[in-house]
C-alpha atoms as a PDB file:
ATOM      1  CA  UNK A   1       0.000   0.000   0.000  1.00  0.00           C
ATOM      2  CA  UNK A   2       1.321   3.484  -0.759  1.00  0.00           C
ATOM      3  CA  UNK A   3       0.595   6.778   1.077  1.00  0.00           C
ATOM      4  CA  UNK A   4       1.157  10.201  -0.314  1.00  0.00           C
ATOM      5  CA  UNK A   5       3.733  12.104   2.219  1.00  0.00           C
ATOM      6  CA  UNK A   6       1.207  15.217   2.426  1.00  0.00           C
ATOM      7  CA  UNK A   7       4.451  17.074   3.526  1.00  0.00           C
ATOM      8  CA  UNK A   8       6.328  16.933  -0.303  1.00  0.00           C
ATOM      9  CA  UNK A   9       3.873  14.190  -2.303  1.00  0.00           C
ATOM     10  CA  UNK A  10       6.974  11.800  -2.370  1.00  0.00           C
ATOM     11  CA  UNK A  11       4.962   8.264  -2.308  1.00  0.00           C
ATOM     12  CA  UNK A  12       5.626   6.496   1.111  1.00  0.00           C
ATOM     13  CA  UNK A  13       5.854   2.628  -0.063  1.00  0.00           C
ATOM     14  CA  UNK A  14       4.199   0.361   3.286  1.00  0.00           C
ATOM     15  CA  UNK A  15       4.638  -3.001   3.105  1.00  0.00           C
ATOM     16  CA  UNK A  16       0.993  -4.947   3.315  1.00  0.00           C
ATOM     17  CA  UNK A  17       0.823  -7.410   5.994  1.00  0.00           C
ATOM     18  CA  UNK A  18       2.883  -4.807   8.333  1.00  0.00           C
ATOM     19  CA  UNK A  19       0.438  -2.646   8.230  1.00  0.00           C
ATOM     20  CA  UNK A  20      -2.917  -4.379   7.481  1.00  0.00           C
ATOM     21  CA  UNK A  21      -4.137  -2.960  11.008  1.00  0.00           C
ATOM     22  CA  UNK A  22      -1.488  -0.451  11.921  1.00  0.00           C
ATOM     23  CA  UNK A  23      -2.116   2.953  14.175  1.00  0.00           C
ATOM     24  CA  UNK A  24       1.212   5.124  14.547  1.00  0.00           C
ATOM     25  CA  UNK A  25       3.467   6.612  12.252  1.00  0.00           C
ATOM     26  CA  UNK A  26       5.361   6.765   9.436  1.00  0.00           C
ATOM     27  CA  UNK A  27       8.237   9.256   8.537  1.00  0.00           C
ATOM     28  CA  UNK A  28       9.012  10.066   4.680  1.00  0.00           C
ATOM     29  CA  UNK A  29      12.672   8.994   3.699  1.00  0.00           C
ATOM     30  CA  UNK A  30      12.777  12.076   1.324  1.00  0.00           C
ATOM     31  CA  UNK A  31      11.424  15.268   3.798  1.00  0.00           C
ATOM     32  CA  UNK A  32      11.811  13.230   7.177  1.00  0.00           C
ATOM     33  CA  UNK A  33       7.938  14.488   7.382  1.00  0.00           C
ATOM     34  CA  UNK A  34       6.022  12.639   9.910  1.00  0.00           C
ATOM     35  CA  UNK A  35       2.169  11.214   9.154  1.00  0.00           C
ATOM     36  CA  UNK A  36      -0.054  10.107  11.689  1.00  0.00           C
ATOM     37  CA  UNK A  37      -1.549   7.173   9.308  1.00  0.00           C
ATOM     38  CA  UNK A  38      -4.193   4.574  10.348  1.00  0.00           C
ATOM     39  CA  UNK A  39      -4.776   1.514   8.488  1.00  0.00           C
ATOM     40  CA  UNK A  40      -7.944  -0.956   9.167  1.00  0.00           C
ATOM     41  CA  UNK A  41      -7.958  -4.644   7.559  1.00  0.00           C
ATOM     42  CA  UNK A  42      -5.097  -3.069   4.603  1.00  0.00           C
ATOM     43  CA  UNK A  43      -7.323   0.121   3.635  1.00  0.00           C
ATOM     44  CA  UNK A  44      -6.086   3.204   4.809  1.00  0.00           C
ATOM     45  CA  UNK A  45      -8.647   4.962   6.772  1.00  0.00           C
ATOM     46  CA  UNK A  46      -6.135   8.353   7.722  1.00  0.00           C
ATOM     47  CA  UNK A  47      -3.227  10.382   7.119  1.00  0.00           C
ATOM     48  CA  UNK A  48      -2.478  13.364   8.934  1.00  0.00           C
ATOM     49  CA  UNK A  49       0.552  15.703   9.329  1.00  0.00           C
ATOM     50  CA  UNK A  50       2.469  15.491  12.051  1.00  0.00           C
ATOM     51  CA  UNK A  51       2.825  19.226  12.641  1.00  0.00           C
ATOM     52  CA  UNK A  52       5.550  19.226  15.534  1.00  0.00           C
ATOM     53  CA  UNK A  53       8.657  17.154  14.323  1.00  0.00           C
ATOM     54  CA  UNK A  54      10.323  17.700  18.263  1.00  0.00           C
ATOM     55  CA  UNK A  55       7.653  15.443  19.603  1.00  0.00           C
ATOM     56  CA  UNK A  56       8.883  12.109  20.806  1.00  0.00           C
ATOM     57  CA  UNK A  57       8.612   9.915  17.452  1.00  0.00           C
ATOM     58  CA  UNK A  58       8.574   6.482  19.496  1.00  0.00           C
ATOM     59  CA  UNK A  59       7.849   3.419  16.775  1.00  0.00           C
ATOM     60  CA  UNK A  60       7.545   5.649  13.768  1.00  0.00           C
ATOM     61  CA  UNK A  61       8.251   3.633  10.646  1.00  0.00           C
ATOM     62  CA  UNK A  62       9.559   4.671   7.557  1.00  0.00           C
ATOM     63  CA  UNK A  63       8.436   3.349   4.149  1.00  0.00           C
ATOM     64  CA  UNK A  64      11.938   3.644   2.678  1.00  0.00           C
ATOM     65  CA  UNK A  65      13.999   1.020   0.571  1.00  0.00           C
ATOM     66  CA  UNK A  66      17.101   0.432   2.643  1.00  0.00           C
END
């Protein structure tokens, strides 16, 4: 499933099963902008901005080729 970083458009690649029923967030390997995304049974459901990139990122996940 892909998500559009709503930071610079770049297209945030998630792998399927990962996030088939996934609440957190992911971080965009070409900005470093954070989305608040939530994912129900593989359909994405939201994707929000993180608007405060000091706030403790915790699990966030990025959708980058390594």
């Amino acid at each position: 499933m892909k998500i559009n970083c709503l930071s610079c458009g770049f297209k945030v690649d998630l792998d399927d099963d990962a996030y088939a029923d996934y609440e957190g967030r992911a971080k965009c390997c070409t900005c470093s902008g954070l989305l608040q995304i939530r994912t129900i049974d593989g359909k994405i459901k939201s994707v929000e901005l993180v608007e405060d990139n000091q706030t403790p990122m915790g699990d966030e996940t990025t959708g980058c080729a390594a």
